[in-house]
C-alpha atoms as a PDB file:
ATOM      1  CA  UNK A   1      52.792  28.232 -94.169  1.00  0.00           C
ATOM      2  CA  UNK A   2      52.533  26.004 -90.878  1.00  0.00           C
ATOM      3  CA  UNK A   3      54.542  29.016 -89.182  1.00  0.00           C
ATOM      4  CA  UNK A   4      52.806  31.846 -89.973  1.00  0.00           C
ATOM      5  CA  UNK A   5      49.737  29.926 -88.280  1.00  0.00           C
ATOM      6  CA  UNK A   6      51.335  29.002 -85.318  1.00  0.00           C
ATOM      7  CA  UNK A   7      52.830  32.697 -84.935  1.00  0.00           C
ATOM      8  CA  UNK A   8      49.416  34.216 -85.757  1.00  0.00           C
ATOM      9  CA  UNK A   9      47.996  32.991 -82.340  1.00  0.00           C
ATOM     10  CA  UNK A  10      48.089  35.377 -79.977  1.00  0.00           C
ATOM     11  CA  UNK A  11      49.165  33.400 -76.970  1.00  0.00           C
ATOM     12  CA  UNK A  12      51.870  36.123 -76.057  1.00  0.00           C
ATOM     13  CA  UNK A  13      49.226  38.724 -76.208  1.00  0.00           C
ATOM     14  CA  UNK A  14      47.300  37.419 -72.959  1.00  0.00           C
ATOM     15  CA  UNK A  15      48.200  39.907 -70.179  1.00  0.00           C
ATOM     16  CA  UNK A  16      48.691  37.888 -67.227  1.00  0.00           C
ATOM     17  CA  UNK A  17      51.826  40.289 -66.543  1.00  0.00           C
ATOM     18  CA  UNK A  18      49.175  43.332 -66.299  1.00  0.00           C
ATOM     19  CA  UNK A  19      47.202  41.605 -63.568  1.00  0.00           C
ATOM     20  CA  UNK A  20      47.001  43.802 -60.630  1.00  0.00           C
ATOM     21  CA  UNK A  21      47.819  41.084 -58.023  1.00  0.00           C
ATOM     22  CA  UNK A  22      50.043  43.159 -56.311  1.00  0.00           C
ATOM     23  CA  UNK A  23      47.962  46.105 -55.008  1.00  0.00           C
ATOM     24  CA  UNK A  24      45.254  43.601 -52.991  1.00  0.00           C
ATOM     25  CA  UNK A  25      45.340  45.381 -49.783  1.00  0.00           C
ATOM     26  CA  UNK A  26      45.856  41.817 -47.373  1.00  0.00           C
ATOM     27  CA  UNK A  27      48.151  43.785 -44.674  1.00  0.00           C
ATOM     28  CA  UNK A  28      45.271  46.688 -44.220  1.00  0.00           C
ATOM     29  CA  UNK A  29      42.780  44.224 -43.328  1.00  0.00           C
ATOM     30  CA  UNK A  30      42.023  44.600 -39.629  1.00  0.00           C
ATOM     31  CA  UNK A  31      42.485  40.851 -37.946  1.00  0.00           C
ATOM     32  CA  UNK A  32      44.499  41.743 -34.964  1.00  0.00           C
ATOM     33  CA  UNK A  33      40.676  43.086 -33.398  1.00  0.00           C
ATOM     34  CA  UNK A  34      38.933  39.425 -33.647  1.00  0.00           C
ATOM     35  CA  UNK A  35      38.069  37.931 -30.624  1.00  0.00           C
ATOM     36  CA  UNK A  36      39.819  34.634 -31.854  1.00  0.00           C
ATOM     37  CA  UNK A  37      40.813  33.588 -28.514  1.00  0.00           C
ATOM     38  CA  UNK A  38      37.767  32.941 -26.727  1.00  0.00           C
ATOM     39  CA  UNK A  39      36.334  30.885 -29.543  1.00  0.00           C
ATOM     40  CA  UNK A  40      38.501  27.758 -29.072  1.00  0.00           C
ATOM     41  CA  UNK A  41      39.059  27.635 -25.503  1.00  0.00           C
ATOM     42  CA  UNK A  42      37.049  25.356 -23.155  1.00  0.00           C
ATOM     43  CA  UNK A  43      34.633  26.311 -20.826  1.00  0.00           C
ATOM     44  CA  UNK A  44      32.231  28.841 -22.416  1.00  0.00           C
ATOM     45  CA  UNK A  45      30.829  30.300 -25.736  1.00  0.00           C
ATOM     46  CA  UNK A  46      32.536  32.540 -28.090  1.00  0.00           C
ATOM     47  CA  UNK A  47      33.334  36.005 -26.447  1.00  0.00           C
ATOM     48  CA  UNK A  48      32.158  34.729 -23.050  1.00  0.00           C
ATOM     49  CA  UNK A  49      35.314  34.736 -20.286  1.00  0.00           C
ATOM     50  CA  UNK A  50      36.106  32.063 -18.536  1.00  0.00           C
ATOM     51  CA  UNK A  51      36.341  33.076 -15.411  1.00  0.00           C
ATOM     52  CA  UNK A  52      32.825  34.656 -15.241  1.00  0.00           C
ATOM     53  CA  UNK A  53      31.601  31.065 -15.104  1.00  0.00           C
ATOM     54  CA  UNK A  54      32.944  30.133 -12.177  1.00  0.00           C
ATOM     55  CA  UNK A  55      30.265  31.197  -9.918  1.00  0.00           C
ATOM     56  CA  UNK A  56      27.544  30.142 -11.768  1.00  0.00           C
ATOM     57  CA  UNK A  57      29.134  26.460 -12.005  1.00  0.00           C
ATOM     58  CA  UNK A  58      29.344  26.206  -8.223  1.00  0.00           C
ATOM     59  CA  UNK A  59      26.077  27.203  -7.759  1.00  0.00           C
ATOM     60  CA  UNK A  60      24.814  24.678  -9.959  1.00  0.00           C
ATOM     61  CA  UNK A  61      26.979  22.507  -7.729  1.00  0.00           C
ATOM     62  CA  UNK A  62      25.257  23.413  -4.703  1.00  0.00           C
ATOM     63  CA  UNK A  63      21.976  23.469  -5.770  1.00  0.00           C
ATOM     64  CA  UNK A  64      22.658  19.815  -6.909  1.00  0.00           C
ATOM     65  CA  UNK A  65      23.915  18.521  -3.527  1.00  0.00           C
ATOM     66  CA  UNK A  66      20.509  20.038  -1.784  1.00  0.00           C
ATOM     67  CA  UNK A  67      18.531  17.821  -3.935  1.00  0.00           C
ATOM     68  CA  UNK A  68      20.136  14.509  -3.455  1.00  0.00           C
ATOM     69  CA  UNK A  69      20.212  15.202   0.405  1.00  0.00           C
ATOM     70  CA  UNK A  70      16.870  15.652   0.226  1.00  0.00           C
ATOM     71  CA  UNK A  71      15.720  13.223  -1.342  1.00  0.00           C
ATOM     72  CA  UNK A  72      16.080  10.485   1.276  1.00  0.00           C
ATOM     73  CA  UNK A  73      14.107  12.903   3.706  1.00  0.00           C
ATOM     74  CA  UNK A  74      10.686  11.987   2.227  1.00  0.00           C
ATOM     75  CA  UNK A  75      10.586   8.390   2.519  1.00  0.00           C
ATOM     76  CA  UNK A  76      12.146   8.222   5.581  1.00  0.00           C
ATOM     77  CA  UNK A  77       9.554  11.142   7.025  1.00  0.00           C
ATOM     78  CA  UNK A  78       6.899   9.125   5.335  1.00  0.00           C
ATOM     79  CA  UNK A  79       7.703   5.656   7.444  1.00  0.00           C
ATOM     80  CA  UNK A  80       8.269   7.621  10.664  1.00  0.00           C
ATOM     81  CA  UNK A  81       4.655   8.747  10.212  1.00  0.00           C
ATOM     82  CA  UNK A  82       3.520   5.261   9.326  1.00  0.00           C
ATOM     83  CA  UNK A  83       4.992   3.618  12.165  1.00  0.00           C
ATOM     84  CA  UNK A  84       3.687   6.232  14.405  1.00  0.00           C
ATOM     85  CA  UNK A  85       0.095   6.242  13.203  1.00  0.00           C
ATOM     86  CA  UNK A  86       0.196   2.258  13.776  1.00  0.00           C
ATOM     87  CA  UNK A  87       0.927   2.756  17.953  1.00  0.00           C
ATOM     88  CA  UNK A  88      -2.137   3.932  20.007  1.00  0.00           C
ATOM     89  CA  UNK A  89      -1.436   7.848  21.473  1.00  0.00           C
ATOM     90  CA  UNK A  90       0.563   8.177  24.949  1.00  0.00           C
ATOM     91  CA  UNK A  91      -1.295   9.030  27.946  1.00  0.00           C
ATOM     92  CA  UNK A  92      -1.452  12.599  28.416  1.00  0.00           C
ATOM     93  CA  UNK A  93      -2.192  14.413  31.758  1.00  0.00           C
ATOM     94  CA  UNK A  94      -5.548  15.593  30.971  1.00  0.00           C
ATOM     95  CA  UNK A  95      -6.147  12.104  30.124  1.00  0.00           C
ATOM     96  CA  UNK A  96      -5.324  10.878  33.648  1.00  0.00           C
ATOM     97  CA  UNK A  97      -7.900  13.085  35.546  1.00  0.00           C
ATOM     98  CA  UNK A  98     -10.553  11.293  34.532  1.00  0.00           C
ATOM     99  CA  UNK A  99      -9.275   7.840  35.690  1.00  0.00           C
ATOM    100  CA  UNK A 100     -12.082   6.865  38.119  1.00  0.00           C
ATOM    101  CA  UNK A 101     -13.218   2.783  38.368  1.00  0.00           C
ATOM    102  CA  UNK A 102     -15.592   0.952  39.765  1.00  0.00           C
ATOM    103  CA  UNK A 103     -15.126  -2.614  41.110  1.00  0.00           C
ATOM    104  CA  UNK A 104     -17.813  -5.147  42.212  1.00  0.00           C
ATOM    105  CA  UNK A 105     -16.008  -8.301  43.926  1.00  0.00           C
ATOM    106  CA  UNK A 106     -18.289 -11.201  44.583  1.00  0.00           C
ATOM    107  CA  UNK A 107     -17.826 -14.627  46.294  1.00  0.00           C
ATOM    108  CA  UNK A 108     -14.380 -13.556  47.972  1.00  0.00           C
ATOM    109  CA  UNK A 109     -15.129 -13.865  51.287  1.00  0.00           C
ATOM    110  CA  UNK A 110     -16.367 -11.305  54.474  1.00  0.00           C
ATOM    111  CA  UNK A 111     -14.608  -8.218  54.130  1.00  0.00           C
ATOM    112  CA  UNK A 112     -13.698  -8.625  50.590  1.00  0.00           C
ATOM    113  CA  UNK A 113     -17.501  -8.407  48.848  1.00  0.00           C
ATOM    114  CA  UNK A 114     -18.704  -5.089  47.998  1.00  0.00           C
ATOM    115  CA  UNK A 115     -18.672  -2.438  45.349  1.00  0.00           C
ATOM    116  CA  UNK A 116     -16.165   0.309  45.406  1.00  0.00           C
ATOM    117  CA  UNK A 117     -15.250   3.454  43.930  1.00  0.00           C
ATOM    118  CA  UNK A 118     -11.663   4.669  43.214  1.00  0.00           C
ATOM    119  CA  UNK A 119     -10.201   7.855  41.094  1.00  0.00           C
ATOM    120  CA  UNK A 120      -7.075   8.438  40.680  1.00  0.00           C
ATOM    121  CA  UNK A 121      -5.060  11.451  39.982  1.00  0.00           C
ATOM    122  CA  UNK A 122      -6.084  12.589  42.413  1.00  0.00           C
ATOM    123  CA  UNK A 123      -6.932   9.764  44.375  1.00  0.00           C
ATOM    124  CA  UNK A 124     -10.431   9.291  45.950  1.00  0.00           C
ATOM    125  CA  UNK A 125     -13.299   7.052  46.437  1.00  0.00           C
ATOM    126  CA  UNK A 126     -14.650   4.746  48.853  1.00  0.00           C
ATOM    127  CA  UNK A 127     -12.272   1.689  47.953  1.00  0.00           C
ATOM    128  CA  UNK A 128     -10.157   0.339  51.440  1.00  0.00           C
ATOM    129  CA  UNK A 129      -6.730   1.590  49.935  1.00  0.00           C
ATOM    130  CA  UNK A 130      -7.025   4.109  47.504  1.00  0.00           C
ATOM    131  CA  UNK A 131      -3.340   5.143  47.384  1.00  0.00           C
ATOM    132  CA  UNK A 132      -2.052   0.945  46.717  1.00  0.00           C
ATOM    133  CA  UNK A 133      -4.967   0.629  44.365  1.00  0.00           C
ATOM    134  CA  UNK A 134      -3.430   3.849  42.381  1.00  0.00           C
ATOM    135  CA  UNK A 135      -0.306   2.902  42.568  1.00  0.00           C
ATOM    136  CA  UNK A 136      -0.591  -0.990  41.154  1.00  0.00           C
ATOM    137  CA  UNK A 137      -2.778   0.499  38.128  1.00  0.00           C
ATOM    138  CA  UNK A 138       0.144   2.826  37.171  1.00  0.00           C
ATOM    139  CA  UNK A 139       2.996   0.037  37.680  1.00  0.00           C
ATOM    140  CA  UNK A 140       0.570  -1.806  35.364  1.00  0.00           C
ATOM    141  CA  UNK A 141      -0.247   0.734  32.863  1.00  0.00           C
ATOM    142  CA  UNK A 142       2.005   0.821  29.748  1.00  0.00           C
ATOM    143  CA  UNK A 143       1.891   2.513  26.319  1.00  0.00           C
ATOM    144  CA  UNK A 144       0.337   0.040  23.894  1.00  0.00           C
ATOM    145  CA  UNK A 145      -0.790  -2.387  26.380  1.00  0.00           C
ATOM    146  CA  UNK A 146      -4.664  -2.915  27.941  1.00  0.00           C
ATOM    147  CA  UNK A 147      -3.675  -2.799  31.282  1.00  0.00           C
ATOM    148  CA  UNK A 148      -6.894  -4.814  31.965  1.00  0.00           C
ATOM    149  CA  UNK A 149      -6.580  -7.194  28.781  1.00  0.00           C
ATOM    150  CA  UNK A 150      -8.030 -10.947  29.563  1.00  0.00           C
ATOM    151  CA  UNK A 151      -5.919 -14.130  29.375  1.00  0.00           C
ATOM    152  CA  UNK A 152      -4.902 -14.952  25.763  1.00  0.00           C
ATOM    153  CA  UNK A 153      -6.897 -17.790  24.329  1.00  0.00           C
ATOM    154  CA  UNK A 154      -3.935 -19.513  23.552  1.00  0.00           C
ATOM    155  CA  UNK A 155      -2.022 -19.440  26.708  1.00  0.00           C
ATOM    156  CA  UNK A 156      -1.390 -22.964  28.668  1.00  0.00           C
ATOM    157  CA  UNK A 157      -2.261 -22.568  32.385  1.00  0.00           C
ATOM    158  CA  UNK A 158      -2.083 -24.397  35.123  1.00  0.00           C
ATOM    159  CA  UNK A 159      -5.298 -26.147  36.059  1.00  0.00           C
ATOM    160  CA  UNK A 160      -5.176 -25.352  39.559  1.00  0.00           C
ATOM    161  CA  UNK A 161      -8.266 -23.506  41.050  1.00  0.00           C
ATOM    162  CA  UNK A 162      -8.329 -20.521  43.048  1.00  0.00           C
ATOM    163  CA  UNK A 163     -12.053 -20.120  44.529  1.00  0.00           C
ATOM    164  CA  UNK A 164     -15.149 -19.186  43.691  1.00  0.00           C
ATOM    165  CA  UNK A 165     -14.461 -15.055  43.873  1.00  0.00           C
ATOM    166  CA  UNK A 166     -15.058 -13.050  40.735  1.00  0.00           C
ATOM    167  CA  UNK A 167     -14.221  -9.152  40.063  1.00  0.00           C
ATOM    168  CA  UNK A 168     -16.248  -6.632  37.619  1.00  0.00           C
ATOM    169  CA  UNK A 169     -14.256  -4.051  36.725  1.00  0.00           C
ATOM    170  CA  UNK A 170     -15.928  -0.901  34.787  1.00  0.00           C
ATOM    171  CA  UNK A 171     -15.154   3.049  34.206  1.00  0.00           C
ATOM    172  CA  UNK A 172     -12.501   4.989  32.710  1.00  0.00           C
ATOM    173  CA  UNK A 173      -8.835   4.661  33.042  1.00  0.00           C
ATOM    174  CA  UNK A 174      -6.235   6.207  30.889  1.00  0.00           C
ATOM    175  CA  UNK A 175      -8.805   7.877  28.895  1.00  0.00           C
ATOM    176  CA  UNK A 176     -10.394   4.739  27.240  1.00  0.00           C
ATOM    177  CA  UNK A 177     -13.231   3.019  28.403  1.00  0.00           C
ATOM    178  CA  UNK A 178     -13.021  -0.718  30.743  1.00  0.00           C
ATOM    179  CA  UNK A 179     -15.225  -3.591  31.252  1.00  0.00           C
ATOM    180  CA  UNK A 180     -13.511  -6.684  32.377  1.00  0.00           C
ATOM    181  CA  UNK A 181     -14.614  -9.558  34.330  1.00  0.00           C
ATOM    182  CA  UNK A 182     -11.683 -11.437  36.847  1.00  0.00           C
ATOM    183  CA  UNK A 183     -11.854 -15.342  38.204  1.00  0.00           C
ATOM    184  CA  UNK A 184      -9.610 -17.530  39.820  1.00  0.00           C
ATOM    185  CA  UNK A 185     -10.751 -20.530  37.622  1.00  0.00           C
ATOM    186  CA  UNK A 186      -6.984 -21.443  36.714  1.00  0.00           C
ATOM    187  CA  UNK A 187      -3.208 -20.276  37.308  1.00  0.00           C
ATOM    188  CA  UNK A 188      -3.117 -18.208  34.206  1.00  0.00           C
ATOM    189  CA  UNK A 189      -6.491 -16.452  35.936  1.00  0.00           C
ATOM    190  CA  UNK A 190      -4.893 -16.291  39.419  1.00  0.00           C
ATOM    191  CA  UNK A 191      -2.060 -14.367  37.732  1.00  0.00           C
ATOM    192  CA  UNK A 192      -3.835 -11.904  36.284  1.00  0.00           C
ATOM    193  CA  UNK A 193      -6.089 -11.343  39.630  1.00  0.00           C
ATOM    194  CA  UNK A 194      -3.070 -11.121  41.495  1.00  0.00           C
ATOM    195  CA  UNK A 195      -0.958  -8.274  39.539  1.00  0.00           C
ATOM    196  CA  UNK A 196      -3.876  -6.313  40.432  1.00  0.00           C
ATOM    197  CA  UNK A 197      -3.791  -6.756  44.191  1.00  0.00           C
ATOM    198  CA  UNK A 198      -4.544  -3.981  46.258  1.00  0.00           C
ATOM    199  CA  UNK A 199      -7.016  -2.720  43.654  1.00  0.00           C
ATOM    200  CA  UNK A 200      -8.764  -6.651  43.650  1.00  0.00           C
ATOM    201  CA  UNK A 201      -8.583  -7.635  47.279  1.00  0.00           C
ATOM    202  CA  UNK A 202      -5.879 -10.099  48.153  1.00  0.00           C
ATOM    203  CA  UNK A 203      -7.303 -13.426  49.064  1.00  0.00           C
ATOM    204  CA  UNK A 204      -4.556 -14.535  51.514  1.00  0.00           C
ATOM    205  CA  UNK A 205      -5.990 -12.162  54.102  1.00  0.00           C
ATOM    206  CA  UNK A 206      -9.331  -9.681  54.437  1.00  0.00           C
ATOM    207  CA  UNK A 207      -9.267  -6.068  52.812  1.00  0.00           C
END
């Protein structure tokens, strides 16, 4: 009884045998014509050669070098112009043909009062030496510097006193305007009166 159940299922009947495993067609199918090799290598995207990078990475090179050198350019243009805005302009030419002062020199003695002209550059006017006078302005005339600037408040002079004769200086020189007054109250005065000599006349002997 127990047999003729166990025989009565049909396990043998299954066909596995009958499966057509065997005729899948896996050699037809066509994987030799993939582009497999370009998807794992380094350096560019699937299908892309490598070599046809190369330009466009040393360009990107190149470009990148032009920017960092430039980049110190600006601040360093930017002080340049700073520092140069802070200094007053050089003396140009046309500058120097209007140079033309006028001195009045009091209490210095016969021969030495009087009020005189004097240009320069070309050189004229009714002061006693005209070419000296021109010639001590220039040696005294310096980029950044009042060639006629007064004693500094805080200098220490000698008190030692150099006469009663005084100096007016007005006009033009350089292209900026001058007023300034001259004594001979004290050494740091005397000094000043004396770097100027021919244009202020020298008190050791008559103009």
């Amino acid at each position: 009884m127990s047999d003729a159940h166990t025989s009565g299922v049909p396990t043998s009947g299954v066909p596995t045998s009958g499966v057509p495993t065997s005729g899948v067609p896996t050699s037809g199918v066509p994987t030799s014509g993939v582009p497999t090799s370009g998807a794992n290598t380094p350096g560019g995207p699937r299908g892309v050669p490598v070599s046809s990078l190369a330009p466009l990475a040393s360009l990107v090179s190149l470009v990148s070098l032009v920017a960092l050198a430039a980049v110190p350019a600006a601040p360093a243009a930017a002080a340049s112009a700073a520092a140069a805005s802070a200094m007053p302009p050089p003396v140009r030419p046309e500058d120097r043909a209007g140079d033309h002062l006028t001195v009045v020199v009091a209490h210095a003695g016969s021969g030495r009062d009087g009020t005189y002209e004097l240009f320069c550059h070309p050189g004229g006017g009714s002061h006693p030496d005209v070419s000296g006078a021109c010639r001590v302005l220039d040696e005294n005339t310096h980029w950044g510097k009042d060639t006629f600037a007064p004693v500094p408040p805080d200098s220490v002079c000698t008190m030692i006193y150099g006469g009663p004769a005084t100096a007016h200086v007005t006009g033009t020189w350089a292209g900026r305007p001058v007023g300034a007054r001259y004594d001979r109250s004290n050494g740091c005065e005397i000094g000043r009166w004396d770097r100027l000599t021919p244009f202020l006349p020298g008190m050791d002997s008559p103009v």
